[in-house]
PDB file of N, CA and C in Angstrom:
ATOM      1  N   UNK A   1       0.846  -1.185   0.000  1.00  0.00           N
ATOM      2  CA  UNK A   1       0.000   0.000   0.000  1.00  0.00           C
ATOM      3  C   UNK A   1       0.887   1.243   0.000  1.00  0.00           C
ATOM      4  N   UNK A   2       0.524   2.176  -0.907  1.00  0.00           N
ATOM      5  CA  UNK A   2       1.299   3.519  -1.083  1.00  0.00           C
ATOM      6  C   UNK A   2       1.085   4.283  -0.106  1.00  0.00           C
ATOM      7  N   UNK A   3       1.780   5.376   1.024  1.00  0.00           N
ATOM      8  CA  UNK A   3       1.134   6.245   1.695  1.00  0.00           C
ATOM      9  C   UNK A   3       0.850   7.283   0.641  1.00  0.00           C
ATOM     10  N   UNK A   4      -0.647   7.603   1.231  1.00  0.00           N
ATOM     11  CA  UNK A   4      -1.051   9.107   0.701  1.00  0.00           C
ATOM     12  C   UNK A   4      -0.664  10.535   0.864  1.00  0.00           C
ATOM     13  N   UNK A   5       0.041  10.632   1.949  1.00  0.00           N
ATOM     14  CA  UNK A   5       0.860  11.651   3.196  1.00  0.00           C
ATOM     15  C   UNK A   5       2.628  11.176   3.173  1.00  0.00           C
ATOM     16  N   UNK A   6       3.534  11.886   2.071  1.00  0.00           N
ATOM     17  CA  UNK A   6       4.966  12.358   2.681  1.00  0.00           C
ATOM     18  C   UNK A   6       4.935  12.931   3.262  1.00  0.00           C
ATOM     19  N   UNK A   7       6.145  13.116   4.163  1.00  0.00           N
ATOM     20  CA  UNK A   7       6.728  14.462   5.234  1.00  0.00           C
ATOM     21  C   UNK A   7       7.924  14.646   4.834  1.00  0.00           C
ATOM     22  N   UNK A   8       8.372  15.472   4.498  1.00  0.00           N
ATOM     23  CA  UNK A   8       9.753  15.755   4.472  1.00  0.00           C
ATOM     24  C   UNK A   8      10.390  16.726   5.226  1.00  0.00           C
ATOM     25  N   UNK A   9      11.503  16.220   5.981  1.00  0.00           N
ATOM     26  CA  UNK A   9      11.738  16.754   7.128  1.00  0.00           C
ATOM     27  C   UNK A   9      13.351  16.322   7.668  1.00  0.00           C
ATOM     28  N   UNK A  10      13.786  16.920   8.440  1.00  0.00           N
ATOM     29  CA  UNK A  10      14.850  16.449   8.788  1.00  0.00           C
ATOM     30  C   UNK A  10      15.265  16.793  10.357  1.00  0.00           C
ATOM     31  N   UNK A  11      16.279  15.728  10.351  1.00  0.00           N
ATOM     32  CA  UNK A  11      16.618  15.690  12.381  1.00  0.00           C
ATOM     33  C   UNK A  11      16.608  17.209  12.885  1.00  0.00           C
ATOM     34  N   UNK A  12      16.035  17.244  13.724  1.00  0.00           N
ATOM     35  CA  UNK A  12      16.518  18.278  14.805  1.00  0.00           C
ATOM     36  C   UNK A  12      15.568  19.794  14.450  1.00  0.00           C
ATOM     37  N   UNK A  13      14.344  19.478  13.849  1.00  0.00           N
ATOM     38  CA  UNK A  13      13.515  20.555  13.309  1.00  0.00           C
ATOM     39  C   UNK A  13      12.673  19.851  14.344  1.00  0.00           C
ATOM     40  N   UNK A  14      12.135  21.336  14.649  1.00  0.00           N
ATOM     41  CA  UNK A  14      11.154  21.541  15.816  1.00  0.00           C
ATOM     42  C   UNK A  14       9.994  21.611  14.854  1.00  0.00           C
ATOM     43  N   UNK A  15      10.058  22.106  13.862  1.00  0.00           N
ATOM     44  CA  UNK A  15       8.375  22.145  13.210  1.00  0.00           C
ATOM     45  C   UNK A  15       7.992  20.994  12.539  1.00  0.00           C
ATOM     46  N   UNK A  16       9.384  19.877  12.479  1.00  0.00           N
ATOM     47  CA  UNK A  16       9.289  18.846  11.663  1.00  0.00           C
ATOM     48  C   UNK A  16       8.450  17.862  13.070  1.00  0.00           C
ATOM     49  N   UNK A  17       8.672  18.165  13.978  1.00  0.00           N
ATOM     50  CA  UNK A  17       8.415  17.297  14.602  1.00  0.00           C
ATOM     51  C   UNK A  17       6.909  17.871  15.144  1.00  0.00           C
ATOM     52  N   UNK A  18       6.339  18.801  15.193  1.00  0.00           N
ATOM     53  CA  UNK A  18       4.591  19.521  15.196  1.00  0.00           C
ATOM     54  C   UNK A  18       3.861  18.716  14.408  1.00  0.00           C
ATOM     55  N   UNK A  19       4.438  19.261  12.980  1.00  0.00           N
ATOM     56  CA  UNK A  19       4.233  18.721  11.702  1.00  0.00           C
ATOM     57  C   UNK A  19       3.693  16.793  11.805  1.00  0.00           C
ATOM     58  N   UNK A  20       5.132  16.293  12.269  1.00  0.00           N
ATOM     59  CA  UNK A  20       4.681  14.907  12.422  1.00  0.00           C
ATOM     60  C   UNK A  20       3.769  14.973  13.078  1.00  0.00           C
ATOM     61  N   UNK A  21       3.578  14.974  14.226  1.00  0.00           N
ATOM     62  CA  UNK A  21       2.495  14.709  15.390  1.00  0.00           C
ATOM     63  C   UNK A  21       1.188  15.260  14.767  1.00  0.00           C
ATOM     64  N   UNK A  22       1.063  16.328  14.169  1.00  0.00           N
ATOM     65  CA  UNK A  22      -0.458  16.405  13.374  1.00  0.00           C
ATOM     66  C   UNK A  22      -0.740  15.296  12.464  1.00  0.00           C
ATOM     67  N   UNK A  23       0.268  14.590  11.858  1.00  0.00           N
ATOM     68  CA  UNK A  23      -0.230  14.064  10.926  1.00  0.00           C
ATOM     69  C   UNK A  23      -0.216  12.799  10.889  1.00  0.00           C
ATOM     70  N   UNK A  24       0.767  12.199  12.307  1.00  0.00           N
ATOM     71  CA  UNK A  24       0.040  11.138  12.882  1.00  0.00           C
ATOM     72  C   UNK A  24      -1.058  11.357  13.091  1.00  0.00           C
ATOM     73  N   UNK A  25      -1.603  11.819  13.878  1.00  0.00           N
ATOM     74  CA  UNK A  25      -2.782  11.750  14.567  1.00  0.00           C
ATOM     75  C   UNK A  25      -3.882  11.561  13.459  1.00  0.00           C
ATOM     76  N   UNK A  26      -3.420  12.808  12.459  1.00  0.00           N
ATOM     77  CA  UNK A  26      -4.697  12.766  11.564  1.00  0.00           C
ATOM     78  C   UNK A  26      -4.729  11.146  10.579  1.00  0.00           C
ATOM     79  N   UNK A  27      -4.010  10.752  10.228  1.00  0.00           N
ATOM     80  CA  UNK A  27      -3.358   9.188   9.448  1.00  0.00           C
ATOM     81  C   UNK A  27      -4.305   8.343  10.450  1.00  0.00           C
ATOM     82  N   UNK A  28      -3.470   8.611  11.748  1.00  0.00           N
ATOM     83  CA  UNK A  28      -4.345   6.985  12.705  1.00  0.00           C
ATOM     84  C   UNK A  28      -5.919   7.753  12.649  1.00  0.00           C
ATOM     85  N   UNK A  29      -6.490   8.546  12.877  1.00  0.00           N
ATOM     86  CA  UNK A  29      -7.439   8.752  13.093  1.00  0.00           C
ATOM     87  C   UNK A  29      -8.438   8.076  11.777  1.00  0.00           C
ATOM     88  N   UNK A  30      -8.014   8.384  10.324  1.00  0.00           N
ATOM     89  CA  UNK A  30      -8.659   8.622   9.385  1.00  0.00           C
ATOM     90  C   UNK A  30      -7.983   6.623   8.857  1.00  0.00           C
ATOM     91  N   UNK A  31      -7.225   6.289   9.376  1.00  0.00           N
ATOM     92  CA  UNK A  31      -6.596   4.487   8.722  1.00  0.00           C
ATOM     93  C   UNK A  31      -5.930   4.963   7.839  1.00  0.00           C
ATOM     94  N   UNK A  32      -4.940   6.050   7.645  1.00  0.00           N
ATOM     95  CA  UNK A  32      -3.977   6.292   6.630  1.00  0.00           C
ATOM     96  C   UNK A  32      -2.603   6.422   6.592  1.00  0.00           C
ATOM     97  N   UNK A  33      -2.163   5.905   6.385  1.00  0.00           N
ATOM     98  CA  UNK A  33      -0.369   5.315   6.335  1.00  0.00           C
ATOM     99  C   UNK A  33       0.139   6.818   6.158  1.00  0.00           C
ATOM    100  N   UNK A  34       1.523   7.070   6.322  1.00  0.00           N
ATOM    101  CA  UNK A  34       2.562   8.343   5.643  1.00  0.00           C
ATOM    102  C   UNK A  34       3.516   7.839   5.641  1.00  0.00           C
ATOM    103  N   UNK A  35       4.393   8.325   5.600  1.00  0.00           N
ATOM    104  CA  UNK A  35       5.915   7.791   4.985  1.00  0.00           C
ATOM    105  C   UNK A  35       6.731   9.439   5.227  1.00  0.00           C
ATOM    106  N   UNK A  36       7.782   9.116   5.594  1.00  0.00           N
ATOM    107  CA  UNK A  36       8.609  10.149   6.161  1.00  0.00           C
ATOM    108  C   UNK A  36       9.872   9.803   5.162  1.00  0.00           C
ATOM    109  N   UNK A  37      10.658  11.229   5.078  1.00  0.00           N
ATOM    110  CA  UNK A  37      11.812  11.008   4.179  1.00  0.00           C
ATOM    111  C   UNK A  37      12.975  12.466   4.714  1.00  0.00           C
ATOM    112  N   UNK A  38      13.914  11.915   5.420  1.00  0.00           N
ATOM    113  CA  UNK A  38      14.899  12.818   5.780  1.00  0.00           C
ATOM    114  C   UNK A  38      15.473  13.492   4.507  1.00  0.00           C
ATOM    115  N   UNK A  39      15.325  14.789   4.321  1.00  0.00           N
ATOM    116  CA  UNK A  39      16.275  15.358   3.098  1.00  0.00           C
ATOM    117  C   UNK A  39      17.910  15.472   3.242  1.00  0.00           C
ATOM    118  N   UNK A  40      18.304  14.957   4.179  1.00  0.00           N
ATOM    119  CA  UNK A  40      19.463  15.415   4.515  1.00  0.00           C
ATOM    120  C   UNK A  40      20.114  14.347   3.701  1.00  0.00           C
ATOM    121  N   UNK A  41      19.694  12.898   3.092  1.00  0.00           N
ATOM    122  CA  UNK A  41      20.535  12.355   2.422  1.00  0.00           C
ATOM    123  C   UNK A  41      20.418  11.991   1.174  1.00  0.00           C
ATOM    124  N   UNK A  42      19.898  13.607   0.623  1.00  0.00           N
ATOM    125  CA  UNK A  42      19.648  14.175  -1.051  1.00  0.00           C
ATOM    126  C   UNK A  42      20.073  15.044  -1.138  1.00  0.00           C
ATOM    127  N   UNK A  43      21.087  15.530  -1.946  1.00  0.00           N
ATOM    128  CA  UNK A  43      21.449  16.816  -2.103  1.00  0.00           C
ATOM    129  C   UNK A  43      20.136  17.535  -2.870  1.00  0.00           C
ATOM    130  N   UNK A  44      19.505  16.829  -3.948  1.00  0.00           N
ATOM    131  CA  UNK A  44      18.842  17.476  -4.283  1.00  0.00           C
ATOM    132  C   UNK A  44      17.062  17.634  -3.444  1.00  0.00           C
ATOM    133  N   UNK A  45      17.044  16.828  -2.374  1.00  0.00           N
ATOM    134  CA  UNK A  45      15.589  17.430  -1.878  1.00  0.00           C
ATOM    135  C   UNK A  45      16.107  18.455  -1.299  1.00  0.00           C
ATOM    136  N   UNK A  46      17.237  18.409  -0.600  1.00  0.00           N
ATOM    137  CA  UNK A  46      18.422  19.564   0.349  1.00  0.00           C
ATOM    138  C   UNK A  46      18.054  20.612  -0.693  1.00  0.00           C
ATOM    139  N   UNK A  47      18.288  20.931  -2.080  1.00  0.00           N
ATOM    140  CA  UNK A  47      17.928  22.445  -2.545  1.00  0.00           C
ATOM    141  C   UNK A  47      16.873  22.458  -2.644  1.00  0.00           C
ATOM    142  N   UNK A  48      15.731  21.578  -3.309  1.00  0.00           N
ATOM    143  CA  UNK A  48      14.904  21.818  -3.081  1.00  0.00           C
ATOM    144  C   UNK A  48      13.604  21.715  -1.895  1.00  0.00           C
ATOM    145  N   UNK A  49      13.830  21.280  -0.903  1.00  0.00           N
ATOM    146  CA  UNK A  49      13.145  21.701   0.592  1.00  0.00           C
ATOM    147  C   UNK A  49      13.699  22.229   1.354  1.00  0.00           C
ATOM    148  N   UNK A  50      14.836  22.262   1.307  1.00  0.00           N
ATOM    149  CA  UNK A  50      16.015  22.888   2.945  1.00  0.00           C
ATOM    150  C   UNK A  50      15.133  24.300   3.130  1.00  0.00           C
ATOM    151  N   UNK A  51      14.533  25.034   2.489  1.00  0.00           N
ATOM    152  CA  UNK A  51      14.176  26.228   3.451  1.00  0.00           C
ATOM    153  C   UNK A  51      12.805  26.210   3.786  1.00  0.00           C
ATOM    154  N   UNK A  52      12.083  25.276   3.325  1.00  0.00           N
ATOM    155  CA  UNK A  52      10.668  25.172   3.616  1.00  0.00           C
ATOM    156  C   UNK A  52      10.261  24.057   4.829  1.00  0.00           C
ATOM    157  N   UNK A  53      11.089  23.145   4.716  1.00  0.00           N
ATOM    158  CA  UNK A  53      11.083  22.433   5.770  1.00  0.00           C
ATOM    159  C   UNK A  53      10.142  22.374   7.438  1.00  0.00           C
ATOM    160  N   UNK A  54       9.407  21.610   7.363  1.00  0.00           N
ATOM    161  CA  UNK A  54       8.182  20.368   6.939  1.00  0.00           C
ATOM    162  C   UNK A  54       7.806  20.433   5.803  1.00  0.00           C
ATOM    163  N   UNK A  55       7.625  19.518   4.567  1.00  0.00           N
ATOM    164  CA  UNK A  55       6.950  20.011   3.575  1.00  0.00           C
ATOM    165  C   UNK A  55       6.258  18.148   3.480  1.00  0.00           C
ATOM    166  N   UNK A  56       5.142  19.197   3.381  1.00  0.00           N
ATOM    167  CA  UNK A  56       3.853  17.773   3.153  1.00  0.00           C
ATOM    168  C   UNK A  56       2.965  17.502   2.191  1.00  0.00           C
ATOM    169  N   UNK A  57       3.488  16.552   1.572  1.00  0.00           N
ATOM    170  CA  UNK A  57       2.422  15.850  -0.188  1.00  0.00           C
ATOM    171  C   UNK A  57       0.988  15.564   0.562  1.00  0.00           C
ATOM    172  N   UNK A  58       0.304  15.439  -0.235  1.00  0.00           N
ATOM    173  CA  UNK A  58      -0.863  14.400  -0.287  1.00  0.00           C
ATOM    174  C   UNK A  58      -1.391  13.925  -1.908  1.00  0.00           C
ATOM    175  N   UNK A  59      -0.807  12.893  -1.945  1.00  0.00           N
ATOM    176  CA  UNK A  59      -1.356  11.952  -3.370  1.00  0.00           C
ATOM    177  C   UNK A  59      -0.157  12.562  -4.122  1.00  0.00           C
ATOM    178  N   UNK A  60       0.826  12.947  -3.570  1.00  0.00           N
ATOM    179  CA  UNK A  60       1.994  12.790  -4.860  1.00  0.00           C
ATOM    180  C   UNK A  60       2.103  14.745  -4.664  1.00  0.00           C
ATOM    181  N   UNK A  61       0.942  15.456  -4.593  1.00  0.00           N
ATOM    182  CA  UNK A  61       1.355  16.726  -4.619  1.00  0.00           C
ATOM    183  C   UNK A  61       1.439  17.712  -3.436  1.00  0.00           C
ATOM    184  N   UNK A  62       2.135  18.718  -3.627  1.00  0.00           N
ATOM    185  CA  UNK A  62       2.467  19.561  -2.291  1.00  0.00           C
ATOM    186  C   UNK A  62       1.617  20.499  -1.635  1.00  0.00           C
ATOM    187  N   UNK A  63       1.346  19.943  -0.306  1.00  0.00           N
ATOM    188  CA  UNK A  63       0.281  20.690   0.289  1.00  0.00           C
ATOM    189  C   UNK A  63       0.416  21.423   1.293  1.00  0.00           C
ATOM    190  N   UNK A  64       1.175  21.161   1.919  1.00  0.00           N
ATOM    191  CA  UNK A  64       1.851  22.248   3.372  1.00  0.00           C
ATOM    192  C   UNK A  64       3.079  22.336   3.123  1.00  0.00           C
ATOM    193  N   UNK A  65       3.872  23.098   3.731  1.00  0.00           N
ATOM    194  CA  UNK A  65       5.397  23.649   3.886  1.00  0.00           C
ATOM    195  C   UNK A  65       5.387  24.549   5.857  1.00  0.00           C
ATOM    196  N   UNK A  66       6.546  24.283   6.114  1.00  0.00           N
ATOM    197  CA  UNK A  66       6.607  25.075   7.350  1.00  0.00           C
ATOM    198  C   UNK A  66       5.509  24.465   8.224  1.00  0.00           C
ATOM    199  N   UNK A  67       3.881  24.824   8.145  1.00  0.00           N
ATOM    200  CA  UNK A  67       3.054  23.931   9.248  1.00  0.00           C
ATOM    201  C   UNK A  67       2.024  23.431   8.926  1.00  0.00           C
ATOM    202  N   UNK A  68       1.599  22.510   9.139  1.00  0.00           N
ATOM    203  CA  UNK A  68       0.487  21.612   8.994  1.00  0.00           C
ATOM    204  C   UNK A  68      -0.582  21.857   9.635  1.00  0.00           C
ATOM    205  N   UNK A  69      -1.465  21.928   8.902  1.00  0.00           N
ATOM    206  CA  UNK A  69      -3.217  22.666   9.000  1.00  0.00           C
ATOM    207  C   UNK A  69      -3.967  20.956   9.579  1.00  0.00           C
ATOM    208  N   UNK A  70      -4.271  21.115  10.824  1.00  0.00           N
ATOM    209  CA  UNK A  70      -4.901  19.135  10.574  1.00  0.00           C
ATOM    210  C   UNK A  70      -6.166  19.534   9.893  1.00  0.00           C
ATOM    211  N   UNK A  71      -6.801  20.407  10.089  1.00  0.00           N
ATOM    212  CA  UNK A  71      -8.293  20.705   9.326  1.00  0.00           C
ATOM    213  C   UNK A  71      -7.868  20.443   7.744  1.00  0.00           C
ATOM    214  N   UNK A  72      -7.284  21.204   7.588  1.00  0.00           N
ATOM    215  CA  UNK A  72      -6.611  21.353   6.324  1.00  0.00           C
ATOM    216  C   UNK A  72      -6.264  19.620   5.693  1.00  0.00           C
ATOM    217  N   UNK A  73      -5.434  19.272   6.656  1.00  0.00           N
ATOM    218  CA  UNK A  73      -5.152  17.675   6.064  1.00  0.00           C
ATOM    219  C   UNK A  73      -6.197  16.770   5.787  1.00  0.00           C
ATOM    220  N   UNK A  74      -6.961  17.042   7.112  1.00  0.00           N
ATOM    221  CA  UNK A  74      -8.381  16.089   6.953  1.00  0.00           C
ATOM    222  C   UNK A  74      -8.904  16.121   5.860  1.00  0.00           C
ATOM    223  N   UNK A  75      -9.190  17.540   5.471  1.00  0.00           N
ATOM    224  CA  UNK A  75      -9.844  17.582   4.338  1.00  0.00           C
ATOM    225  C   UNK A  75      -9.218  17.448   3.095  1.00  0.00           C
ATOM    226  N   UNK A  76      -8.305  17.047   2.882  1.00  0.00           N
ATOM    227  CA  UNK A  76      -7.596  16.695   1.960  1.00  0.00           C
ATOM    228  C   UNK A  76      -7.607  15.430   1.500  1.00  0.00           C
ATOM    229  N   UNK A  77      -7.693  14.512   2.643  1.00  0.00           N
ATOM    230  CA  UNK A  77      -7.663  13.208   3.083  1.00  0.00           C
ATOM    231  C   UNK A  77      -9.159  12.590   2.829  1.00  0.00           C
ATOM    232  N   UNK A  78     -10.029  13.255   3.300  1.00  0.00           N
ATOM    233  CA  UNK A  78     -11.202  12.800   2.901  1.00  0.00           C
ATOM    234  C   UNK A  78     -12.124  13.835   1.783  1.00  0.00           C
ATOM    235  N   UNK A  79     -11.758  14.117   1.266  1.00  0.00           N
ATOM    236  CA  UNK A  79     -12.389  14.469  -0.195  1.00  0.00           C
ATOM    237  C   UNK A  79     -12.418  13.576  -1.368  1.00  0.00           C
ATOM    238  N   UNK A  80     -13.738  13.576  -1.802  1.00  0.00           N
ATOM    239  CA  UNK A  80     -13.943  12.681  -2.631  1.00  0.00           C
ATOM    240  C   UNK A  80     -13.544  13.281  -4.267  1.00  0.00           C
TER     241      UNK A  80
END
């Protein structure tokens, strides 16, 4: 099963770790997997996320940067 929810994020970010915890919650709440991916061992997610950092897909495209809306996710998550 694919997660519907990346995070991209890396050690020692305080918003990376907000970020997670919303979107656990919202995942277990709703039965939806995520998948996490440190940029630190890509140079290229490194240029392209290092300053936005949390940055959060849903279904492949980019939906948060910096902080995670759970309203926002939910509804992302459950839209038909």
């Amino acid at each position: 099963m694919t997660a519907r929810v990346t995070l991209y994020s890396k050690p020692g970010c305080h918003l990376c770790d907000d970020a997670r915890a919303v979107i656990e919650a919202v995942c277990a709440d709703l039965g939806e997997s995520f998948d996490e991916v440190d940029i630190t061992g890509s140079p290229d997610l490194m240029t392209r996320y290092g300053e936005e950092i949390p940055v959060t897909l849903v279904d492949g495209k980019q939906h948060d940067y910096w902080r995670v809306d759970e309203a926002r996710l939910r509804s992302a998550l459950t839209a038909s």
